[in-house]
N, C-alpha and C. Protein backbone atom coordinates (compact mmCIF):
# COMPACT_ATOMS: atom_id res chain seq x y z
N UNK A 1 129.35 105.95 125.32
CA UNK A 1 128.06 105.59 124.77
C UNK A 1 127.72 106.47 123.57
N UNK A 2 128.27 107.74 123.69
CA UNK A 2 127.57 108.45 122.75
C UNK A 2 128.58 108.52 121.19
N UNK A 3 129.75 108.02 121.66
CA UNK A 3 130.32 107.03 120.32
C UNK A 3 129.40 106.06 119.30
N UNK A 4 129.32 104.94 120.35
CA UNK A 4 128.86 104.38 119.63
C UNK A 4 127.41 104.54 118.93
N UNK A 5 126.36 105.13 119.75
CA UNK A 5 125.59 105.87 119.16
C UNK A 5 125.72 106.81 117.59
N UNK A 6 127.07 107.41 117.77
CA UNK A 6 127.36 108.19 116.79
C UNK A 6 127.24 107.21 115.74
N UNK A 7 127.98 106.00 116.07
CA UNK A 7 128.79 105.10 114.69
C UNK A 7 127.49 104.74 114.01
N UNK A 8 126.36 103.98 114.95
CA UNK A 8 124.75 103.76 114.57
C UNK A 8 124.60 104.60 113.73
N UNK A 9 124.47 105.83 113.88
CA UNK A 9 123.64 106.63 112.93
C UNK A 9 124.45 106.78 112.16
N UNK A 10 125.56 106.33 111.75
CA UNK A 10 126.44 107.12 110.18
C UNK A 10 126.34 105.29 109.79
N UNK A 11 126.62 104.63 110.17
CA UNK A 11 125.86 103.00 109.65
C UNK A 11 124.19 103.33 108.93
N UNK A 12 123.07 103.42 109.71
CA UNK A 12 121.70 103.61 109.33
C UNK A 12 121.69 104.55 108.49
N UNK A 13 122.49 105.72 108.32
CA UNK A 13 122.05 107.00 107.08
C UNK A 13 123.14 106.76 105.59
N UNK A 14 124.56 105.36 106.22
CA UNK A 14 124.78 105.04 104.79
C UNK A 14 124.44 103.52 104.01
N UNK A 15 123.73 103.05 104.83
CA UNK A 15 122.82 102.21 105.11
C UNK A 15 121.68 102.64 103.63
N UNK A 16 120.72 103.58 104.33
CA UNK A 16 119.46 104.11 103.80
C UNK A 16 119.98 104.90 102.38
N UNK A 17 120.91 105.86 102.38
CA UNK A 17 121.36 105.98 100.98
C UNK A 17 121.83 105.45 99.86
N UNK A 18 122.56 104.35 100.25
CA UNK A 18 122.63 103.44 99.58
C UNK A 18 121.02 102.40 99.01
N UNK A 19 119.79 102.26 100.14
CA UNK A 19 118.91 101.56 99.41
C UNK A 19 117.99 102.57 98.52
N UNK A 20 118.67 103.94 98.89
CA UNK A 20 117.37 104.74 98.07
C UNK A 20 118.03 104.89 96.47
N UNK A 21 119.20 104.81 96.61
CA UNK A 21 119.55 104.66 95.43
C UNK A 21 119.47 103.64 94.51
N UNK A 22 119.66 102.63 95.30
CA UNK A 22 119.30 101.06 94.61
C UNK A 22 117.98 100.05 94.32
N UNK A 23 117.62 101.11 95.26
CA UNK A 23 115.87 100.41 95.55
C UNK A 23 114.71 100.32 93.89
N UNK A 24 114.97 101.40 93.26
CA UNK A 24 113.89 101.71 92.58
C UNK A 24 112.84 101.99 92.31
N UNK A 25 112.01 102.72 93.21
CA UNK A 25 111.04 103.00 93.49
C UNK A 25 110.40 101.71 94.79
N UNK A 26 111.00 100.98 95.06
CA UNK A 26 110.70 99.67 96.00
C UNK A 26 110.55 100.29 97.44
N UNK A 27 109.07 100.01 98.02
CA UNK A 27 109.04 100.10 99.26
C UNK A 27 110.45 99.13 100.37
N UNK A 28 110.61 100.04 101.98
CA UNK A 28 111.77 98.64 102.07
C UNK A 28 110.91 98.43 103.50
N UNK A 29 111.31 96.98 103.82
CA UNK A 29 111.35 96.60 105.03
C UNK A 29 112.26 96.66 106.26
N UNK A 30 111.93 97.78 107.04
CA UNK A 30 112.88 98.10 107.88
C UNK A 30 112.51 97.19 109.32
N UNK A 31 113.86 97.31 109.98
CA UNK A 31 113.67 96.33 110.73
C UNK A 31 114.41 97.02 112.68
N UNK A 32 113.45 97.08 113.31
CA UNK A 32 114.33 97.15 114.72
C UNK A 32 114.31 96.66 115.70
N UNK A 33 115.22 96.07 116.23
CA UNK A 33 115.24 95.10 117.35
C UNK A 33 115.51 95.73 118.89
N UNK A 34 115.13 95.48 119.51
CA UNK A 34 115.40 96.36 121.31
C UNK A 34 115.79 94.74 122.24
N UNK A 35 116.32 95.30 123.60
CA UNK A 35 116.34 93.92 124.00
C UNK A 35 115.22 93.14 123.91
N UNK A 36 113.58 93.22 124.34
CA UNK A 36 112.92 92.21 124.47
C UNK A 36 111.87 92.55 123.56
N UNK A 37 111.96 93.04 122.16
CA UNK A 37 111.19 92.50 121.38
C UNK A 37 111.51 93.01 119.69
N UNK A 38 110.84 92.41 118.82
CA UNK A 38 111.70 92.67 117.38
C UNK A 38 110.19 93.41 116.59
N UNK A 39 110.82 94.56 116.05
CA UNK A 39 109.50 95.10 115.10
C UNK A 39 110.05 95.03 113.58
N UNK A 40 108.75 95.07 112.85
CA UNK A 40 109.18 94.80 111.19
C UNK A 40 108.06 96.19 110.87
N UNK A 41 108.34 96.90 109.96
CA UNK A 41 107.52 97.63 108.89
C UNK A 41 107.70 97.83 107.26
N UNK A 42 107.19 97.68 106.60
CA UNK A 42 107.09 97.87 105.39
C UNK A 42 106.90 99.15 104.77
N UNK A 43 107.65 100.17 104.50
CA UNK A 43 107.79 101.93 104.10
C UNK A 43 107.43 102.06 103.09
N UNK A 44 106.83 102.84 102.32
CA UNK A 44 106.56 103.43 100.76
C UNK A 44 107.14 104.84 100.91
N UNK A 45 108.90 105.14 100.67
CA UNK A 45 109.51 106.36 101.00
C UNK A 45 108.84 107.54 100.65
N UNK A 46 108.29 107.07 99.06
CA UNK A 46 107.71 108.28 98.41
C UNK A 46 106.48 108.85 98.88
N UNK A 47 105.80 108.36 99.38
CA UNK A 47 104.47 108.98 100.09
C UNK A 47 104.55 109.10 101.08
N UNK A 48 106.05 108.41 102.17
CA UNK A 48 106.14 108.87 103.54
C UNK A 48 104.67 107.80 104.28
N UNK A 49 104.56 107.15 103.91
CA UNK A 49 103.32 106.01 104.76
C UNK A 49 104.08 104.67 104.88
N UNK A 50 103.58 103.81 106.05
CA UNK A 50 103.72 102.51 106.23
C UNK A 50 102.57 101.67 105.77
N UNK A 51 103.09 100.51 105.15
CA UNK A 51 102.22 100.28 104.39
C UNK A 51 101.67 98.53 105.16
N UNK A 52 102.48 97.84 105.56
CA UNK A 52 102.33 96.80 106.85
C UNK A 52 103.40 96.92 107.66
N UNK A 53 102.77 96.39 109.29
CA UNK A 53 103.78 96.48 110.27
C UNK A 53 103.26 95.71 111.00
N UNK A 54 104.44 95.08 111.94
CA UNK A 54 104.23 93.67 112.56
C UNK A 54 105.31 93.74 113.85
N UNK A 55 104.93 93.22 115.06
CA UNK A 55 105.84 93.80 116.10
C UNK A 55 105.71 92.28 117.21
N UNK A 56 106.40 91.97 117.77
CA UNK A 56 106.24 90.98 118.90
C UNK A 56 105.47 91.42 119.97
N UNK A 57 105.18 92.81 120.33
CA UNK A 57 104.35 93.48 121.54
C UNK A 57 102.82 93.02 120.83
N UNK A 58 102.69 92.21 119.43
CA UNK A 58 101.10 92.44 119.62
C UNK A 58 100.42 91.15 120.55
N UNK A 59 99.07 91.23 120.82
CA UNK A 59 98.46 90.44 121.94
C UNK A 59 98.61 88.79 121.41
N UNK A 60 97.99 88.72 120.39
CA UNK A 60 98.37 87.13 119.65
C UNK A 60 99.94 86.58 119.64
N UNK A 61 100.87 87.70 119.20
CA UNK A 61 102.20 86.88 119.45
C UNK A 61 102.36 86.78 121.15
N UNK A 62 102.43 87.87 121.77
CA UNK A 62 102.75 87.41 123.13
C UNK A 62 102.25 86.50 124.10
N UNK A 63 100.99 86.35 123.62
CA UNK A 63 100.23 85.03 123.90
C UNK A 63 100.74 83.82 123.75
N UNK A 64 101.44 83.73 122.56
CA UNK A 64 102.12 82.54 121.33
C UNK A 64 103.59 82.12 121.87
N UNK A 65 104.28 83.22 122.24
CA UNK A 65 105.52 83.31 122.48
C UNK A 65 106.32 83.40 123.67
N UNK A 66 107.37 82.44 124.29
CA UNK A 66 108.11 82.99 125.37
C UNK A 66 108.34 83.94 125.76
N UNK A 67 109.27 84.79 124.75
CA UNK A 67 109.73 85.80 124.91
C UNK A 67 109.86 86.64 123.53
N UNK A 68 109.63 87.79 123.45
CA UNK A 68 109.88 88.23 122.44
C UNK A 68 111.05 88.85 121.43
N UNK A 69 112.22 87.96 122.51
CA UNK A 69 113.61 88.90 121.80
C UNK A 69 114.44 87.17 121.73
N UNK A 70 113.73 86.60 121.08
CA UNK A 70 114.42 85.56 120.31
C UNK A 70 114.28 85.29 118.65
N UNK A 71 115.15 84.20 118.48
CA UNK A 71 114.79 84.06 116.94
C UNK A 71 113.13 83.46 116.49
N UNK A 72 112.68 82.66 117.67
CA UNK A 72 111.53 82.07 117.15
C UNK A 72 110.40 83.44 117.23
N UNK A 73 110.65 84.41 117.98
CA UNK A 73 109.77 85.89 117.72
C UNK A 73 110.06 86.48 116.22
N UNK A 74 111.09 86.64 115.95
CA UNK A 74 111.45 86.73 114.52
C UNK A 74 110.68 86.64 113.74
N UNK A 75 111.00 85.14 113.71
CA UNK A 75 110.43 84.38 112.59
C UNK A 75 108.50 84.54 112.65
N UNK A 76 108.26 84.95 113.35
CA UNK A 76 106.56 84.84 113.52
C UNK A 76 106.50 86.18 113.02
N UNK A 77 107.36 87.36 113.61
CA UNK A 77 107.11 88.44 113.17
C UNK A 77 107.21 88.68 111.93
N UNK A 78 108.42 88.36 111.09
CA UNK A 78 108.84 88.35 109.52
C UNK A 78 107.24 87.13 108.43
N UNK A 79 107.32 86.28 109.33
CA UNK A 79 105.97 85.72 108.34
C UNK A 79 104.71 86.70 108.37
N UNK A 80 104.54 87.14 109.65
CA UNK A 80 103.27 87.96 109.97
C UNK A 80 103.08 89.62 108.95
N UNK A 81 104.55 89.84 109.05
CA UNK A 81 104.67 90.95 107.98
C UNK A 81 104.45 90.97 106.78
N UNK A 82 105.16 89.80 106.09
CA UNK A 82 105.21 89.20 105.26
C UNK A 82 103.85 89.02 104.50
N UNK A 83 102.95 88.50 105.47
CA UNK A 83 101.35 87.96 105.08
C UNK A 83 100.57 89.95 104.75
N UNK A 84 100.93 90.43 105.75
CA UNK A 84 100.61 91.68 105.51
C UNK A 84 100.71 92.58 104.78
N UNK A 85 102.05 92.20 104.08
CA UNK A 85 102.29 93.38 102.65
C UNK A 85 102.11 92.99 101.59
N UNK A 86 101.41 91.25 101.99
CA UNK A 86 100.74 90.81 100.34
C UNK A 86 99.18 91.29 100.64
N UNK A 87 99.12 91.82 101.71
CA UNK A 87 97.77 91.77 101.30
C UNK A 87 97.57 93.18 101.22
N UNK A 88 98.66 93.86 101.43
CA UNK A 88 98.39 95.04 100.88
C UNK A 88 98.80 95.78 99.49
N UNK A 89 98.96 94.28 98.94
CA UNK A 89 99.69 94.40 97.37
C UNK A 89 100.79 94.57 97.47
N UNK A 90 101.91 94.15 98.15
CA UNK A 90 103.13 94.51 97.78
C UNK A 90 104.14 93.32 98.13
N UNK A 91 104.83 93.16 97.32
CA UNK A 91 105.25 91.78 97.11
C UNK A 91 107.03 91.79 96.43
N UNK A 92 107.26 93.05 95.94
CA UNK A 92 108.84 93.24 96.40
C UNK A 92 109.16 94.19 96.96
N UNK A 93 110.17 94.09 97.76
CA UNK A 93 110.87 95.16 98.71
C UNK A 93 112.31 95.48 98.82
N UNK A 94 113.11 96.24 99.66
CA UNK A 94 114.25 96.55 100.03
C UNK A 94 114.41 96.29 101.09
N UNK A 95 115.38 95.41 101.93
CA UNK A 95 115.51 94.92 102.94
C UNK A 95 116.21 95.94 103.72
N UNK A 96 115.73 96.68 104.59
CA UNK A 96 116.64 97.98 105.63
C UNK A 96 116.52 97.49 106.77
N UNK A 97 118.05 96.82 107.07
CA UNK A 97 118.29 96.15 108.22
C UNK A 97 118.89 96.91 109.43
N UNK A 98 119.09 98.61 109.17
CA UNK A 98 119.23 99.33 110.08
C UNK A 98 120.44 99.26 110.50
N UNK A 99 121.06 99.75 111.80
CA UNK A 99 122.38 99.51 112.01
C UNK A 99 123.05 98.43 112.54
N UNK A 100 121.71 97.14 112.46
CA UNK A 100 122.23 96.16 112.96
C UNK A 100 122.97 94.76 111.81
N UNK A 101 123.71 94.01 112.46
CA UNK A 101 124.26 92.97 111.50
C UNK A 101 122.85 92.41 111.14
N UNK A 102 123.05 91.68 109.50
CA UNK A 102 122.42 90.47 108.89
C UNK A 102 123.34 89.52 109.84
N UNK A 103 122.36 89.10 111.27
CA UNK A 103 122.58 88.03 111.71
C UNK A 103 121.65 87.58 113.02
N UNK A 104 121.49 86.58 113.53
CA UNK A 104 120.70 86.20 114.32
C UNK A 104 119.07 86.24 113.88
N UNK A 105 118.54 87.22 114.88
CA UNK A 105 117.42 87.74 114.82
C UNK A 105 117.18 88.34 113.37
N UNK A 106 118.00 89.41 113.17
CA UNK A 106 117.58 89.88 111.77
C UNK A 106 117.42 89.01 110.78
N UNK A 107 118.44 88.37 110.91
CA UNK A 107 118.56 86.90 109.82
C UNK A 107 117.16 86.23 109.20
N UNK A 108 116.79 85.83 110.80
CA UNK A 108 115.85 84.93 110.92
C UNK A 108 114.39 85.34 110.79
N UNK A 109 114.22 86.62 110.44
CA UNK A 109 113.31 87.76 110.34
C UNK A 109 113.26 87.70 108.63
N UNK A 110 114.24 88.01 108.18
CA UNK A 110 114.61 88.07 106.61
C UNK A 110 113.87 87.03 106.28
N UNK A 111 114.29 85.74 106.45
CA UNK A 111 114.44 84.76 105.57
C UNK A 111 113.00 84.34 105.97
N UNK A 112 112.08 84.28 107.24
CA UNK A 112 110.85 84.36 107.42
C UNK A 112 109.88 84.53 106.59
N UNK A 113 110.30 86.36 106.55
CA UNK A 113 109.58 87.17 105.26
C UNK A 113 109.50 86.50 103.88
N UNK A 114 110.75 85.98 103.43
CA UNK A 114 110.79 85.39 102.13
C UNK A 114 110.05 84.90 101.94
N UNK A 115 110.48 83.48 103.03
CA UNK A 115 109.38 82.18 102.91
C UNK A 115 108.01 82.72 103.04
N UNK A 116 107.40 83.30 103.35
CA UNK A 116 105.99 84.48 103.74
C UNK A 116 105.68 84.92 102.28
N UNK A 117 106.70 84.92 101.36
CA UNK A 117 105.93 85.58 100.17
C UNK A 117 106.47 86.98 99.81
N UNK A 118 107.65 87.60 100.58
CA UNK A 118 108.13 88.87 100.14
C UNK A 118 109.32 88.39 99.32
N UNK A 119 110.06 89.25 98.25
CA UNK A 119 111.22 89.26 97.34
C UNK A 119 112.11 89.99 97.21
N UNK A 120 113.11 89.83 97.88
CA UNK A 120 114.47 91.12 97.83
C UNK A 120 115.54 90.35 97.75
């Protein structure tokens, strides 16, 4: 276990160096998934603050939703974020998908956000 653990964190820290270099001053949207539920936040590295965040544990999605560790949680979460970092003025980002694949859930989180109004 504590392998693969290891491999996670040298994925997520060349992961994150790579977007701080590429980013440009661009807040990113990081993303983490657990078994039963998916969280989104929106980072501003340079001031160290979150600037929107959106999670399947809140009371309106779980109300809304089966379960929270599917794609259709995703997708509510990535629009919900999405709506949130326009309204906090921010409207392009860096997509930090963490140590997990661009696939499934994350996927469907991404492309959410887009349609929502974010640009990366």
């Amino acid at each position: 276990m504590a392998d693969k653990l290891a491999l996670q964190a040298r994925r997520r820290a060349r992961l994150r160096y790579q977007l701080k270099i590429k980013s440009g001053g661009r807040p990113r949207l990081s993303v983490f998934r657990s078994g039963k539920h998916i969280y989104a936040q929106v980072i501003d590295d340079g001031q160290g603050r979150t600037l929107a965040a959106a999670s399947s544990l809140e009371k309106p999605m779980r109300e809304g939703l089966k379960t929270g560790a599917d794609k259709d949680a995703a997708t509510a979460v990535g629009k919900l974020v999405a709506e949130r970092a326009l309204a906090a003025g921010v409207s392009k980002v860096v997509f930090d998908r963490g140590p997990y694949l661009y696939h499934g859930r994350v996927k469907a989180l991404a492309e959410a956000a887009r349609e929502g109004g974010l640009s990366f």
